[in-house]
N, C-alpha and C. Protein backbone atom coordinates (compact mmCIF):
# COMPACT_ATOMS: atom_id res chain seq x y z
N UNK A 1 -2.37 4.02 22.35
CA UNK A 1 -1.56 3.09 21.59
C UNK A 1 -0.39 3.86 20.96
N UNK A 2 0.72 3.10 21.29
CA UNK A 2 1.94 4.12 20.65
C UNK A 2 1.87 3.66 19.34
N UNK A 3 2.85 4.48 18.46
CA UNK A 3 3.03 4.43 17.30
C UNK A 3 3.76 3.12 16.67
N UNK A 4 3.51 2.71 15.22
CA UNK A 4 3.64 1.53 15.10
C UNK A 4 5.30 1.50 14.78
N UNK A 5 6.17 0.37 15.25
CA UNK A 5 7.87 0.22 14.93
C UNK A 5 8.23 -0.71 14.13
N UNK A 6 7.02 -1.63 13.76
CA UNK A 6 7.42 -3.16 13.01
C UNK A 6 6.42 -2.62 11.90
N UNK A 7 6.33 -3.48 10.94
CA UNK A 7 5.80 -3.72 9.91
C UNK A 7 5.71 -2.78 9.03
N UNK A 8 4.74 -2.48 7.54
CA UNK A 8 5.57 -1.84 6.67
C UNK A 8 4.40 -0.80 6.51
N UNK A 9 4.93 0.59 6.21
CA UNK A 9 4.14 1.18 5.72
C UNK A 9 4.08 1.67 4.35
N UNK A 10 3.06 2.14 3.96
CA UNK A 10 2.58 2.48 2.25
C UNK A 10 2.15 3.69 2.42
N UNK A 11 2.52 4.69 1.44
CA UNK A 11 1.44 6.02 0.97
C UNK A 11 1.81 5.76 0.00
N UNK A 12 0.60 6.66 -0.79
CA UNK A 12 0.78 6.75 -2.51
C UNK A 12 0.66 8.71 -2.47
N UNK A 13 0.94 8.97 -3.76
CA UNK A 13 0.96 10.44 -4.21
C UNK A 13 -0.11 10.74 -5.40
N UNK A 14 -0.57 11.72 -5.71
CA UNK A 14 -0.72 12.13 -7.10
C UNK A 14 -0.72 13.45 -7.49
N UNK A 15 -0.11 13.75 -8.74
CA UNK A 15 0.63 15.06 -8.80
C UNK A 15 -0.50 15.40 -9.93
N UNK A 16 -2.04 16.28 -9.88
CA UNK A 16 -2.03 16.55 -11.32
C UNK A 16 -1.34 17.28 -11.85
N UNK A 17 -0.79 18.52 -11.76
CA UNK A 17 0.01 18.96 -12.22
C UNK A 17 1.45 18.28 -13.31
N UNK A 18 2.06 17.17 -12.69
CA UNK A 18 3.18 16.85 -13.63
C UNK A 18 2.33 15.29 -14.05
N UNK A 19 0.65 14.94 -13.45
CA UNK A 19 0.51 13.84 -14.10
C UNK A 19 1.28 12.19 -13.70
N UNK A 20 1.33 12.76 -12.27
CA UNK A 20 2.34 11.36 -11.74
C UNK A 20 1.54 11.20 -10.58
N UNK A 21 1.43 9.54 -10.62
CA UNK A 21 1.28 8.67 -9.75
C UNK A 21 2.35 7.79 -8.94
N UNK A 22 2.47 7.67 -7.62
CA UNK A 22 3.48 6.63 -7.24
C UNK A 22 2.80 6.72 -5.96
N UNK A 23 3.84 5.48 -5.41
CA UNK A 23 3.45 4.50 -4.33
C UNK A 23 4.89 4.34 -3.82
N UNK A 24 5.20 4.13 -2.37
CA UNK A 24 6.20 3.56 -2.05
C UNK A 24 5.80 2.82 -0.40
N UNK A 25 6.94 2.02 -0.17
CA UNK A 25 6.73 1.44 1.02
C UNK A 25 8.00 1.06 2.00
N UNK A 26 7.79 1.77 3.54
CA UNK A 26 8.68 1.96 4.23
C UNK A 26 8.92 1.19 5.22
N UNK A 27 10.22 0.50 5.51
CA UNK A 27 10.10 -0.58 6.58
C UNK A 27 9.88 0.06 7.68
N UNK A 28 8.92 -0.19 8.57
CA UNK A 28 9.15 0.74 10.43
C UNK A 28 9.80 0.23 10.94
N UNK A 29 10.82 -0.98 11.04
CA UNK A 29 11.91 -1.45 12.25
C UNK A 29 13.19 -0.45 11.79
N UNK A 30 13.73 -0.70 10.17
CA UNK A 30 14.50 0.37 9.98
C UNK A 30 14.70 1.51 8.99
N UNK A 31 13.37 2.20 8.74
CA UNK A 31 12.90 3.50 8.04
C UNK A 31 13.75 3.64 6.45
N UNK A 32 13.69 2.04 5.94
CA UNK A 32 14.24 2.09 4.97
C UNK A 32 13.16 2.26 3.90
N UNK A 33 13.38 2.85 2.54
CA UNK A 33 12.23 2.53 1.18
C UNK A 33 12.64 1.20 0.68
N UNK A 34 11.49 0.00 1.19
CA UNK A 34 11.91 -0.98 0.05
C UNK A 34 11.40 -1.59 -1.01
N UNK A 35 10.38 -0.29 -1.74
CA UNK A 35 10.09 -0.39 -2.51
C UNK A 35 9.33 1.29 -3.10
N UNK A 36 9.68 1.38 -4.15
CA UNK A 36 9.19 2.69 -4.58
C UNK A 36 8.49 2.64 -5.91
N UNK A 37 7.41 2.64 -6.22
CA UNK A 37 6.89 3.07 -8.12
C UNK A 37 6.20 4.26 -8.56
N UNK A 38 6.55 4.46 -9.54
CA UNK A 38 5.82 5.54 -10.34
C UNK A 38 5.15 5.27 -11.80
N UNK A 39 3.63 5.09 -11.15
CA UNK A 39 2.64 4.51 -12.52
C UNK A 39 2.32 4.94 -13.75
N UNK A 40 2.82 6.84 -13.42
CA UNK A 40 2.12 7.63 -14.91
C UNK A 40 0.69 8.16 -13.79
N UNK A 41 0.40 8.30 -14.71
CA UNK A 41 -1.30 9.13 -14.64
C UNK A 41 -2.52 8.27 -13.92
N UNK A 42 -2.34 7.89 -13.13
CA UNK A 42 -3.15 7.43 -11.83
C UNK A 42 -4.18 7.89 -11.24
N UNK A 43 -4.53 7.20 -10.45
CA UNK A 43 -5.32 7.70 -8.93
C UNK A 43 -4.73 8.12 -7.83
N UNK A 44 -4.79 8.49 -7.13
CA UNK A 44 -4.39 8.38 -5.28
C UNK A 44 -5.08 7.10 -4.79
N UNK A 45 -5.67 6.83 -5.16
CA UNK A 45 -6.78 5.28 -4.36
C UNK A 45 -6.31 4.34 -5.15
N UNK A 46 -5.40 4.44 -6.85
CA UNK A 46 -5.07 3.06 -7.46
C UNK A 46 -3.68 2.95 -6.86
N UNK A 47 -3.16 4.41 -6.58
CA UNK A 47 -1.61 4.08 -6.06
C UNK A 47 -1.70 3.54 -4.83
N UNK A 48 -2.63 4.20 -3.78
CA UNK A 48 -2.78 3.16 -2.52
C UNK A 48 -2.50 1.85 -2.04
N UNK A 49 -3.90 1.37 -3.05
CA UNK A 49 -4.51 -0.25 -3.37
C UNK A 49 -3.26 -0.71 -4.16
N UNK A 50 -2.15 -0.24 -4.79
CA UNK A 50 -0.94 -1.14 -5.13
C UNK A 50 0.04 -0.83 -4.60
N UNK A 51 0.13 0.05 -3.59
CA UNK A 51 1.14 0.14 -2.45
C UNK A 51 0.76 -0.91 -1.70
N UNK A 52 -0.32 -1.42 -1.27
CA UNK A 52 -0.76 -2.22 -0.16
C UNK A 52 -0.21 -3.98 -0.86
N UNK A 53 -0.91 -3.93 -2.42
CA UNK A 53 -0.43 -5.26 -2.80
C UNK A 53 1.11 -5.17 -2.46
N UNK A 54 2.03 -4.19 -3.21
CA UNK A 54 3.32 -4.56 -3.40
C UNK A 54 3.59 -4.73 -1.97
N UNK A 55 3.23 -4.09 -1.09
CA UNK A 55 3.66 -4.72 0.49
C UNK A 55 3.43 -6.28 1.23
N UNK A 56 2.45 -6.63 0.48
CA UNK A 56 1.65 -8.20 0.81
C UNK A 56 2.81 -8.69 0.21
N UNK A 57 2.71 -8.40 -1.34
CA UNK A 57 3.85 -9.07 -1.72
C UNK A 57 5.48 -8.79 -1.45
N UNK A 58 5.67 -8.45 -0.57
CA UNK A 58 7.14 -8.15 -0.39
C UNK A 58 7.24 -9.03 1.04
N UNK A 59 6.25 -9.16 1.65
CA UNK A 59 5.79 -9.85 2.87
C UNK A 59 5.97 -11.57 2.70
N UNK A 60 5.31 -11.73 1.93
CA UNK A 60 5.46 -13.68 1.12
C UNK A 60 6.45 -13.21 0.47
N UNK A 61 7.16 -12.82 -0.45
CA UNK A 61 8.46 -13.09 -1.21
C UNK A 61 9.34 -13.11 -0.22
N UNK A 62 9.83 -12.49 0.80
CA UNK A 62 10.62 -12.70 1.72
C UNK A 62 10.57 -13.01 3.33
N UNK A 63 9.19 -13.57 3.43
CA UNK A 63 9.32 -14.39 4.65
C UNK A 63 9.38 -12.65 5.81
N UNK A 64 9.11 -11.84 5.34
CA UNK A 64 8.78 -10.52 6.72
C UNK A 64 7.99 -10.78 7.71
N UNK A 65 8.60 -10.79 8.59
CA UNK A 65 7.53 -10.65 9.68
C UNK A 65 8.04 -9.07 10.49
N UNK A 66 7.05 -8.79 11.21
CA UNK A 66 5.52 -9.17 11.29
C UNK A 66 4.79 -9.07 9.95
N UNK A 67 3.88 -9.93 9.51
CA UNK A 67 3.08 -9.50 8.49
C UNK A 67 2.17 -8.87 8.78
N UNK A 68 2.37 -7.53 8.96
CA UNK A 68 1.22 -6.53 8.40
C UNK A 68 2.28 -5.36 8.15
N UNK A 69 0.91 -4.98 7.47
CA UNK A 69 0.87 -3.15 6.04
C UNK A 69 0.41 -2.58 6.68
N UNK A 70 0.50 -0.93 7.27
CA UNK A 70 -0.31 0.04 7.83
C UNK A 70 -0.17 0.69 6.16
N UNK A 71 -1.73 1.24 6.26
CA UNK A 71 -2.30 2.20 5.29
C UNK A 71 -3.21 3.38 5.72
N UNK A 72 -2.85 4.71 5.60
CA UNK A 72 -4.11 5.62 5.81
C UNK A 72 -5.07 5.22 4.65
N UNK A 73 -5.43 5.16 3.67
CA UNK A 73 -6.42 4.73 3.35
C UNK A 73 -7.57 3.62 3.18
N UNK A 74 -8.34 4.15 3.64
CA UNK A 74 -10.08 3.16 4.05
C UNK A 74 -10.02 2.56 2.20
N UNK A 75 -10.40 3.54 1.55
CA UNK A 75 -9.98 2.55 0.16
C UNK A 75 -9.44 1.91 -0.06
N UNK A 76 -8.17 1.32 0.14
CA UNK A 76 -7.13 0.75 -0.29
C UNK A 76 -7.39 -0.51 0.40
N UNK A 77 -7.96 -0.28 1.72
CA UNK A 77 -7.82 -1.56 2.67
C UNK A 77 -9.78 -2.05 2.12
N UNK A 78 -10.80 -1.14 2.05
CA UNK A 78 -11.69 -1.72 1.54
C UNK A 78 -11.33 -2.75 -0.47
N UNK A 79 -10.78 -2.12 -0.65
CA UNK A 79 -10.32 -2.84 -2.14
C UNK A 79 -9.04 -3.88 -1.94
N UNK A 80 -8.68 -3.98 -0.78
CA UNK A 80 -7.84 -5.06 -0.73
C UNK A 80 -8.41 -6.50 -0.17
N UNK A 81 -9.79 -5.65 0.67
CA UNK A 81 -10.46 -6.74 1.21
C UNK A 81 -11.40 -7.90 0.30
N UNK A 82 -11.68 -6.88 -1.38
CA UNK A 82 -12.80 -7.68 -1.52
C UNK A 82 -11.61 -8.16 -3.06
N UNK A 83 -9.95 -7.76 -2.80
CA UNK A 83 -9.40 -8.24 -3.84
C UNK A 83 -9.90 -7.65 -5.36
N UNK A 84 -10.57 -6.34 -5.53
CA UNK A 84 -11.02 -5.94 -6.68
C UNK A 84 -10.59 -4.41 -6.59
N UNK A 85 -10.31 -3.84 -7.47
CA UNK A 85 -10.31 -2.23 -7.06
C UNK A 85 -11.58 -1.45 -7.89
N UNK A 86 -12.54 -1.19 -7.04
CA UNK A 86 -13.44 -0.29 -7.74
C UNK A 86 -13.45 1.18 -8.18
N UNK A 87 -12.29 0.78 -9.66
CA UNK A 87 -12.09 2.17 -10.02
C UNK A 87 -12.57 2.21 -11.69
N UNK A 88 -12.80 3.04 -12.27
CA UNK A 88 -13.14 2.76 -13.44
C UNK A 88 -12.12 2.87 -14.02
N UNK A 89 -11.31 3.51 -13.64
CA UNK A 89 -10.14 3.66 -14.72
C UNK A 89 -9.11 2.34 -13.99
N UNK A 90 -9.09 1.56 -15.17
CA UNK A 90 -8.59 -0.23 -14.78
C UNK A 90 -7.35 0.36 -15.89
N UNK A 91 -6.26 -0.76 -14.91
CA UNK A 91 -4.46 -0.75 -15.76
C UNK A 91 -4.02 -2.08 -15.99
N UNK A 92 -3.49 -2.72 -16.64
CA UNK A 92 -2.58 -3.76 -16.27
C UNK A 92 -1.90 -3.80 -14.82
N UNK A 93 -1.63 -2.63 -14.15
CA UNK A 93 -0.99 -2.98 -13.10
C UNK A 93 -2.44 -3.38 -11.95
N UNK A 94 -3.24 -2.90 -12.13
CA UNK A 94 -4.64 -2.83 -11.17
C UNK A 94 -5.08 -4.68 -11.50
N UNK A 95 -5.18 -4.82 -12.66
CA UNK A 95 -5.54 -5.96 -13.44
C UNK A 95 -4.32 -7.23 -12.35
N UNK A 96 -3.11 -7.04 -12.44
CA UNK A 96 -2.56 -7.84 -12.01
C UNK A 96 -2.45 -7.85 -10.81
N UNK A 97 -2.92 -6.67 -9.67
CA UNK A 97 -2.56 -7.17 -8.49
C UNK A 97 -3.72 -8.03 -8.17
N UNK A 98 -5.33 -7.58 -8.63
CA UNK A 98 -6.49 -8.56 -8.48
C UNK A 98 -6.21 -9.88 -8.28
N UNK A 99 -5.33 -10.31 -10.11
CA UNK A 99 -5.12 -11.64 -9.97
C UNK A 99 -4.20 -12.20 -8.56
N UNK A 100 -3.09 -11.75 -8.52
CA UNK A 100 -2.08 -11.80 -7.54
C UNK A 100 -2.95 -12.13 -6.07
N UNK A 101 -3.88 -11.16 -5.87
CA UNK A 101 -4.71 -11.31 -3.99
C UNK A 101 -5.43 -12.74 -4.78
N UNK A 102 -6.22 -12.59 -5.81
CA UNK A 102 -6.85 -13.93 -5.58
C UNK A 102 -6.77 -15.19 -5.91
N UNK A 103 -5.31 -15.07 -6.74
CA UNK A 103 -4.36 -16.36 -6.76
C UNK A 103 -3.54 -16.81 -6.08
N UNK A 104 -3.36 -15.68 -5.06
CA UNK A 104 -2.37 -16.44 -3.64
C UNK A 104 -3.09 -15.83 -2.52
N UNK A 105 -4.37 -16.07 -2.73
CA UNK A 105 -5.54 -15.74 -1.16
C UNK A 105 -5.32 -16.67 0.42
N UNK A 106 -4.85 -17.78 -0.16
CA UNK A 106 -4.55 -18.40 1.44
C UNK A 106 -3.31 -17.46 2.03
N UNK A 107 -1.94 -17.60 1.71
CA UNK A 107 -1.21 -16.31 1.69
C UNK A 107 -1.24 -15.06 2.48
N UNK A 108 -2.10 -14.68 1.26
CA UNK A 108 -2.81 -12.85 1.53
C UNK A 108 -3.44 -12.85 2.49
N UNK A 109 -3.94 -13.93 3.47
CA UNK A 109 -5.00 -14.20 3.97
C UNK A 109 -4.07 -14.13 5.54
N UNK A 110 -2.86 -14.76 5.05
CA UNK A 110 -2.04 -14.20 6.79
C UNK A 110 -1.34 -12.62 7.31
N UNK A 111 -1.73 -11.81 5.89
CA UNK A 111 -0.93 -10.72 6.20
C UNK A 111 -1.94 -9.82 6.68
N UNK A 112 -1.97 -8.84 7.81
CA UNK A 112 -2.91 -8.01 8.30
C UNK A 112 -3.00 -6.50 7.65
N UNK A 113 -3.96 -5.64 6.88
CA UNK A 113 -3.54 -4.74 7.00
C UNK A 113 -4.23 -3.50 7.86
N UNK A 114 -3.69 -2.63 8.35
CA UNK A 114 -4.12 -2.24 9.61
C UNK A 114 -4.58 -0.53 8.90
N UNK A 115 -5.64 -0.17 9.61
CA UNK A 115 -5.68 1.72 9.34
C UNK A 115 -4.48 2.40 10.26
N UNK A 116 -3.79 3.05 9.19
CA UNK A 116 -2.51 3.99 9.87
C UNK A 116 -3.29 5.43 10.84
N UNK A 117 -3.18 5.39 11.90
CA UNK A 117 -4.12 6.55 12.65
C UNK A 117 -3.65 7.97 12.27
N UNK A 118 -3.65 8.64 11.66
CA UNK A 118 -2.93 10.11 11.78
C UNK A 118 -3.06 11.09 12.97
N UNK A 119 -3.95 10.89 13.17
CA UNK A 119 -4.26 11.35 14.67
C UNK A 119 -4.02 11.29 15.27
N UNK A 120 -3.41 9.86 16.05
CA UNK A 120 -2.47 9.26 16.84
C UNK A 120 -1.25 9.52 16.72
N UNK A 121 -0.72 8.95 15.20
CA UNK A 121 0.42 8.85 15.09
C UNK A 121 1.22 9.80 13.88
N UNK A 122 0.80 10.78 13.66
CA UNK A 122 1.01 11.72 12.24
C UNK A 122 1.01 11.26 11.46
N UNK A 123 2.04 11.43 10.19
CA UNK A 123 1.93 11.46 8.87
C UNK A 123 2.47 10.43 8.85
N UNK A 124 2.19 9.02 8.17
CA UNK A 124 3.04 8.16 8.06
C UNK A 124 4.29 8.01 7.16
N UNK A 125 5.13 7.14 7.80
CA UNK A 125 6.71 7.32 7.18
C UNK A 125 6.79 6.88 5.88
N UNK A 126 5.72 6.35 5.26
CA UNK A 126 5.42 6.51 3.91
C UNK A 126 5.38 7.79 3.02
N UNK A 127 4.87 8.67 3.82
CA UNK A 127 3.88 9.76 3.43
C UNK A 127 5.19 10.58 2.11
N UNK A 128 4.72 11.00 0.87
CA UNK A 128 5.91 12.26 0.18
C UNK A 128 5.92 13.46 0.70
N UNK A 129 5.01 13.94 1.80
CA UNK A 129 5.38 15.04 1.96
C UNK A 129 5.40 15.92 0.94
N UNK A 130 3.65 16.00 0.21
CA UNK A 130 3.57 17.22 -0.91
C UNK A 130 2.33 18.11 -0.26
N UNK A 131 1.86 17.41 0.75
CA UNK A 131 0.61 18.46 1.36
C UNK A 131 0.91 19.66 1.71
């Protein structure tokens, strides 16, 4: 399977060192960022799981197709599936994407999100490039 050219991809970062979390998400038709955040003091698995929402949602706010998110992480896509993030350390931003998947679940329910292969396809065009 070649590498994916449509739909959007997500990585997240976490720096302990400077204490930063972020997320961004990259279009694959034209390798643009169209969307980037930085949470503060995070997870790698909370920045994930809200890279993946803000992609759903960038997907219904503007009518994107194809709808789907590639994500390397199994977390992100297991916590997107059951709409909860099982992390103990809970944010307002974690808090609101919950509501968000399960207040617009018919929706959420057309967008696919797929495991990004690294293996296949390297580092995804998400990726910051701090490894």
């Amino acid at each position: 399977m070649s590498r994916p050219r449509e739909g959007i991809a997500v990585d997240a970062s976490h720096s302990i060192k400077n204490g930063l979390t972020r997320y961004r998400g990259i279009d694959l038709r034209t390798g643009e960022e169209i969307f980037h955040e930085d949470l503060g003091n995070k997870t790698v698995n909370i920045g994930e799981f809200l890279g993946v929402v803000e992609a759903v949602k960038y997907i219904i706010e503007h009518d994107y197709t194809p709808r789907v998110v590639y994500t390397d992480s199994t977390t992100a896509i297991s916590w997107f599936k059951t709409m909860a993030a099982a992390s103990k350390r809970k944010s307002p931003a974690v808090f609101k994407a919950e509501v968000f998947l399960q207040a617009m679940s018919s929706e959420v329910e057309t967008v696919e999100i797929v495991h990004w292969d690294k293996s296949l396809w390297g580092e995804t065009p998400a990726d910051f490039g701090l490894k």
